[in-house]
Protein backbone atom coordinates (compact mmCIF):
# COMPACT_ATOMS: atom_id res chain seq x y z
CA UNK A 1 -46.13 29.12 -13.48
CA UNK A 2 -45.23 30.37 -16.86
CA UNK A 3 -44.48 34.25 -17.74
CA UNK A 4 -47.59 35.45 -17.95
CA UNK A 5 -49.06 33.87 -14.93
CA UNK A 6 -46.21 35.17 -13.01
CA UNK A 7 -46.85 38.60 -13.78
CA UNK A 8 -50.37 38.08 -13.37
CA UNK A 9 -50.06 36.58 -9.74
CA UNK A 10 -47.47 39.77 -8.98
CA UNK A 11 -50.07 42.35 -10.37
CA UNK A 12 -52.57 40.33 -8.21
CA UNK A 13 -50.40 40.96 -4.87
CA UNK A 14 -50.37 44.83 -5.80
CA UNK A 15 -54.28 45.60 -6.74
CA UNK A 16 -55.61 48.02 -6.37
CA UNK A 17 -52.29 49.46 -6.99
CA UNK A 18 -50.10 49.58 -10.04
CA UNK A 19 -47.86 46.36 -10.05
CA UNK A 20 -44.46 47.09 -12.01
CA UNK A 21 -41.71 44.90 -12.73
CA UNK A 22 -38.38 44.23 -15.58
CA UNK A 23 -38.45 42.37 -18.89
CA UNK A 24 -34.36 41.69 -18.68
CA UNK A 25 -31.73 40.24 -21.11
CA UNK A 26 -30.29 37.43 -19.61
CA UNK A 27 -28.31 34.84 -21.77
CA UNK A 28 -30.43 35.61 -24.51
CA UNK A 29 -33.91 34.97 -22.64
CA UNK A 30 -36.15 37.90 -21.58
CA UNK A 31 -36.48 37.48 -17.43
CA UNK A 32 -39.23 38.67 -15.75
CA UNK A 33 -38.34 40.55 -12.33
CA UNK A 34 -41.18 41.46 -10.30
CA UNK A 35 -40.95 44.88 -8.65
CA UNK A 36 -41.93 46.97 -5.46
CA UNK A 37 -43.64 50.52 -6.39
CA UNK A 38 -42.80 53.08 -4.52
CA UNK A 39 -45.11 55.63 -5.64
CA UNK A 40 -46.98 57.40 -3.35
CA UNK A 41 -49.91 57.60 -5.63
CA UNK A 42 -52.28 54.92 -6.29
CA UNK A 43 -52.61 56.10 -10.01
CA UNK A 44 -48.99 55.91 -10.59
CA UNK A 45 -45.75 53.54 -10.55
CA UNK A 46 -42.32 54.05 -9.81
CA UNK A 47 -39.81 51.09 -9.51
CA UNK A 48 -38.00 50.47 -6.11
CA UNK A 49 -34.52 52.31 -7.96
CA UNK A 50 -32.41 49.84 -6.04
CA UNK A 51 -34.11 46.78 -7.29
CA UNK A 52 -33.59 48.32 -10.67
CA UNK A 53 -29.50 48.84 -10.61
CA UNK A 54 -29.52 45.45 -9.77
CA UNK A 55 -31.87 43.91 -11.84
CA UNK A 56 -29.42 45.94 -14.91
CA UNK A 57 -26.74 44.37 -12.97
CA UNK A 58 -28.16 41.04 -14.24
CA UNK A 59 -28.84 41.94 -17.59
CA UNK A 60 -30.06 44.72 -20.48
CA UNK A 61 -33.13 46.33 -19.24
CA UNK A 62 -35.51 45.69 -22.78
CA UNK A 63 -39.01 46.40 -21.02
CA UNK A 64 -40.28 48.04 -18.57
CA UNK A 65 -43.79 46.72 -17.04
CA UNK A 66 -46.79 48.13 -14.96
CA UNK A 67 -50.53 46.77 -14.86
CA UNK A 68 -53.43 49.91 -14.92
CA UNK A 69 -55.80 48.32 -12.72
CA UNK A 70 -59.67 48.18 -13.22
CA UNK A 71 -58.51 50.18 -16.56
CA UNK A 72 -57.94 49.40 -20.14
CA UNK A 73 -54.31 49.52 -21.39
CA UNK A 74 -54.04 52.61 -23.33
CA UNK A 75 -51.02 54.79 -22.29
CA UNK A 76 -51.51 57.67 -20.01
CA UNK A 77 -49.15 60.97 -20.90
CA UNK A 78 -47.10 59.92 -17.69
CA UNK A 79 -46.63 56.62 -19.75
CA UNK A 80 -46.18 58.31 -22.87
CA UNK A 81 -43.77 60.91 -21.13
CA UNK A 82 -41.59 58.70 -19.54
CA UNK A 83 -41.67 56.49 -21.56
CA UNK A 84 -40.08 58.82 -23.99
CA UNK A 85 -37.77 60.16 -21.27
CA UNK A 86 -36.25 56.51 -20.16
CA UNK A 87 -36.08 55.16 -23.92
CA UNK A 88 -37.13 51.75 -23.12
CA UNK A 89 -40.36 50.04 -24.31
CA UNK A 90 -43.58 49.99 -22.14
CA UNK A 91 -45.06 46.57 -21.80
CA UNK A 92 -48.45 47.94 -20.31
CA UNK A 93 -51.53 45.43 -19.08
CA UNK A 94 -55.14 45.91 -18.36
CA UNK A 95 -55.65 43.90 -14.99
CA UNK A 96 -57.28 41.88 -14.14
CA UNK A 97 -58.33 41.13 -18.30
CA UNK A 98 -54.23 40.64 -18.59
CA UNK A 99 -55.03 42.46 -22.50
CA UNK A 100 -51.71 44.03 -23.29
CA UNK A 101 -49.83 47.21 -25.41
CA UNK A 102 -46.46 47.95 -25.92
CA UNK A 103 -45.75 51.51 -25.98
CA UNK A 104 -42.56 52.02 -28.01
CA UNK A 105 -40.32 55.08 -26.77
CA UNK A 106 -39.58 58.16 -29.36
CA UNK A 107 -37.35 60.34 -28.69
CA UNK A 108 -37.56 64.03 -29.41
CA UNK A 109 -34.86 65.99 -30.08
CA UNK A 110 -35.00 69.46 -28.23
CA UNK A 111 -32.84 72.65 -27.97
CA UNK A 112 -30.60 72.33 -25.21
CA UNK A 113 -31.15 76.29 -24.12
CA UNK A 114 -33.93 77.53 -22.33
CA UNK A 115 -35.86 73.88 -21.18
CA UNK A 116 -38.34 74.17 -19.22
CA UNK A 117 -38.03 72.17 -15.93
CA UNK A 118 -39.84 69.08 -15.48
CA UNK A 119 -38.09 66.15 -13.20
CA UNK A 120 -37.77 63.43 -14.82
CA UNK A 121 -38.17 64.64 -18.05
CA UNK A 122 -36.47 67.77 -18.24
CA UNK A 123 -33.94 67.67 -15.26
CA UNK A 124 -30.32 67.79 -14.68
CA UNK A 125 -29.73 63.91 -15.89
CA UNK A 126 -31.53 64.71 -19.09
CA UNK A 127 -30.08 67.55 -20.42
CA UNK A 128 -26.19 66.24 -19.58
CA UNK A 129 -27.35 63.26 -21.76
CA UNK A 130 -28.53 65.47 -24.85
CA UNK A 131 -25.68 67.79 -24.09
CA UNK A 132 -23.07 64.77 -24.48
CA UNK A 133 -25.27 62.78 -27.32
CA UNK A 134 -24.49 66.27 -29.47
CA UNK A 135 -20.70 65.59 -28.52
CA UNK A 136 -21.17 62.11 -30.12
CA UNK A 137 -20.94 60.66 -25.99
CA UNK A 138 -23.77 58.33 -25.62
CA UNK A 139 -24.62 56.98 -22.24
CA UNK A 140 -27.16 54.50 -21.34
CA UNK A 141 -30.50 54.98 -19.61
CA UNK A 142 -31.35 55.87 -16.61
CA UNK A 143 -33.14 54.31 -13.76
CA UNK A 144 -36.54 56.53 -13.42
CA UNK A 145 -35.17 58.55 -10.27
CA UNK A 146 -37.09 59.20 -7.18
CA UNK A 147 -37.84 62.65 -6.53
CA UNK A 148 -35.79 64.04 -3.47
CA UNK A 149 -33.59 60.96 -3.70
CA UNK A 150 -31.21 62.67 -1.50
CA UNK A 151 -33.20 62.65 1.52
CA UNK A 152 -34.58 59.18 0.88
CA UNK A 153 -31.19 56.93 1.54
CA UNK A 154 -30.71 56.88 -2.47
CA UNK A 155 -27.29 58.06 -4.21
CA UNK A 156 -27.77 58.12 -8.48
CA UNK A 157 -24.20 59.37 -8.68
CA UNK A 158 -21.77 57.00 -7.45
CA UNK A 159 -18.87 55.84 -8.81
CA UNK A 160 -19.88 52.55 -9.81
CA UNK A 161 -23.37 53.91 -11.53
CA UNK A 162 -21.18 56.70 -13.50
CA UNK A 163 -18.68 54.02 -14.53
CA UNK A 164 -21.69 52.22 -16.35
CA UNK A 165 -21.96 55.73 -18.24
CA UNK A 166 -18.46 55.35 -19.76
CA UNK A 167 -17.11 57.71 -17.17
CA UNK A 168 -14.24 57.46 -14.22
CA UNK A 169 -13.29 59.78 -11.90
CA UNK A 170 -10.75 62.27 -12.21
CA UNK A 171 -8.82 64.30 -9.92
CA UNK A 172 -6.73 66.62 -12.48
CA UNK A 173 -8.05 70.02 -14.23
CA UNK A 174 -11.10 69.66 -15.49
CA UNK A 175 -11.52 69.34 -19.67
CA UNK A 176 -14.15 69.84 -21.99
CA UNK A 177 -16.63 67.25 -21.76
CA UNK A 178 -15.73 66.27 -18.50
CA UNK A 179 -19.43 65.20 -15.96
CA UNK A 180 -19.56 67.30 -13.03
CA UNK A 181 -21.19 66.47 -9.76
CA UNK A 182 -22.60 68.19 -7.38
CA UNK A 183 -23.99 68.09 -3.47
CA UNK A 184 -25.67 70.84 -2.41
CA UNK A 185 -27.41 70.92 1.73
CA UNK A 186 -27.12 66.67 1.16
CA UNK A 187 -24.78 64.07 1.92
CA UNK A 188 -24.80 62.83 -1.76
CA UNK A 189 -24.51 63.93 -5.09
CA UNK A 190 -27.87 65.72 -6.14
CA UNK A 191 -27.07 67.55 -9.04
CA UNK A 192 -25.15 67.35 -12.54
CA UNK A 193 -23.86 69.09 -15.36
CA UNK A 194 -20.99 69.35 -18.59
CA UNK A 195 -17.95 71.32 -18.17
CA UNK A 196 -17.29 73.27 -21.90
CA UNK A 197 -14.09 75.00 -20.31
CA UNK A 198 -12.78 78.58 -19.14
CA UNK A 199 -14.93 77.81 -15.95
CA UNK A 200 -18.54 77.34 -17.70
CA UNK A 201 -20.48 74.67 -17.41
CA UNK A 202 -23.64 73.92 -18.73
CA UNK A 203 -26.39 72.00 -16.74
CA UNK A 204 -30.50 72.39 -15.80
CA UNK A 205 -31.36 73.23 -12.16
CA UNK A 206 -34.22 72.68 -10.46
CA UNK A 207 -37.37 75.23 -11.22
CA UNK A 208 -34.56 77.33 -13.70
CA UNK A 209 -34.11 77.04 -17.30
CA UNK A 210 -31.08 75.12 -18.96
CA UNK A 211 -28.34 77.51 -19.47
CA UNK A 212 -24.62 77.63 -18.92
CA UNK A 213 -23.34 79.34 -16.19
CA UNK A 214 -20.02 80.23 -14.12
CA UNK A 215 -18.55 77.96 -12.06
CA UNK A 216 -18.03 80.76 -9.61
CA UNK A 217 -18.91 82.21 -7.46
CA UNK A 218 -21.78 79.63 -6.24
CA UNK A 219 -21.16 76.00 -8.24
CA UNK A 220 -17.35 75.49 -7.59
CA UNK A 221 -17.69 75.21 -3.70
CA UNK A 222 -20.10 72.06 -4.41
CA UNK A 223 -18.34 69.93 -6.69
CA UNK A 224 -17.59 66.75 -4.93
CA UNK A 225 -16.89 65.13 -8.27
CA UNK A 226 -15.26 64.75 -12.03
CA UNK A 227 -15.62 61.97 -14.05
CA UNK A 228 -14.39 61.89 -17.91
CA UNK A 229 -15.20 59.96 -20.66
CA UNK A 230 -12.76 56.97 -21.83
CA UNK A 231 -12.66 57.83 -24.80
């Protein structure tokens, strides 16, 4: 089977539900890697996160692929959104016509105070990547998360995923800059922020605005990592 069919066949195995997949940069060739959703909704697609480190294990993530079946191919806002979010394109097809868009990723620039939060969109991950981006640090995309990965056998904050960010861990005082994990009533890390110095970091938590805050009384007791740019 060519490309196309490929996809077509996988899409075929998932209807009525979304199928999703990889376009990947391998030796020059863009490799199609067929994908479990885990979504719980049948409107909706999120890619098995472990399948995805190690499909960008293989290769530069360039697309990012889901079928809207019985449906044309227009972009949703959770397309649009996350599209936006992840920065990578959309490759979206109508099944079972196999008609396809590409939904190109723009990114907005917004004030790093007072964000709303949205997972996914507006989370922890998001605003220590604006944060560093106005620092001139620019780290890759993200894997779309799973919400509550903590409770679902998934860890986002490991070592090895933080070392594709540019970043190692650290075990001397903390400096400006510097990622800071957190684990808070979990066995893995489950929140992040910046450290700016004298003890303030800045970071988003869940259903709060972004803001920086003291590391004490409350944050410093949770930090089971540091990790600092090599720069």
């Amino acid at each position: 089977m060519n490309q196309l069919e490929q996809i077509e066949s996988h899409f075929k195995e998932w209807y009525p539900k979304e199928g999703c997949g990889l376009f990947v940069a391998i030796k020059g060739k863009k490799e199609w890697v067929a994908c479990t959703n885990v979504a719980e909704d049948s409107n909706d697609f999120i890619i098995d996160s472990k399948e995805y480190i190690v499909a960008s294990k293989r290769g530069d993530i360039v697309g990012i692929v889901h079928s809207h079946p019985d449906a044309s191919n227009e972009p949703s806002q959770n397309d649009i959104k996350y599209c936006n979010t992840i920065g990578i394109p959309y490759y979206i097809f109508s099944y079972p016509d196999m008609d396809l868009k590409i939904l190109q990723p723009k990114r907005d620039i917004k004030p790093l105070m007072g964000r709303d939060y949205e997972f996914g969109v507006n989370d922890c991950f998001e605003a220590m990547r604006d944060y560093l981006s106005s620092q001139n640090i620019n780290i890759p995309c993200r894997a779309a998360f799973e919400d509550d990965w903590w409770e679902k056998s998934l860890d986002y904050f490991t070592d090895e995923i933080i070392k594709d960010y540019g970043y190692t861990r650290v075990n001397d005082n903390m400096k400006p800059n510097d990622v800071i994990i957190f684990t808070i009533n979990s066995s893995v890390g489950n929140h992040c922020g910046v450290y700016l110095g004298d003890d303030i970091f800045y970071h988003h938590a869940e259903n709060r605005i972004s803001c920086r805050e003291n590391l004490y009384p409350f944050w410093k007791q949770h930090i089971t990592g540091v990790y600092r740019h090599a720069t």
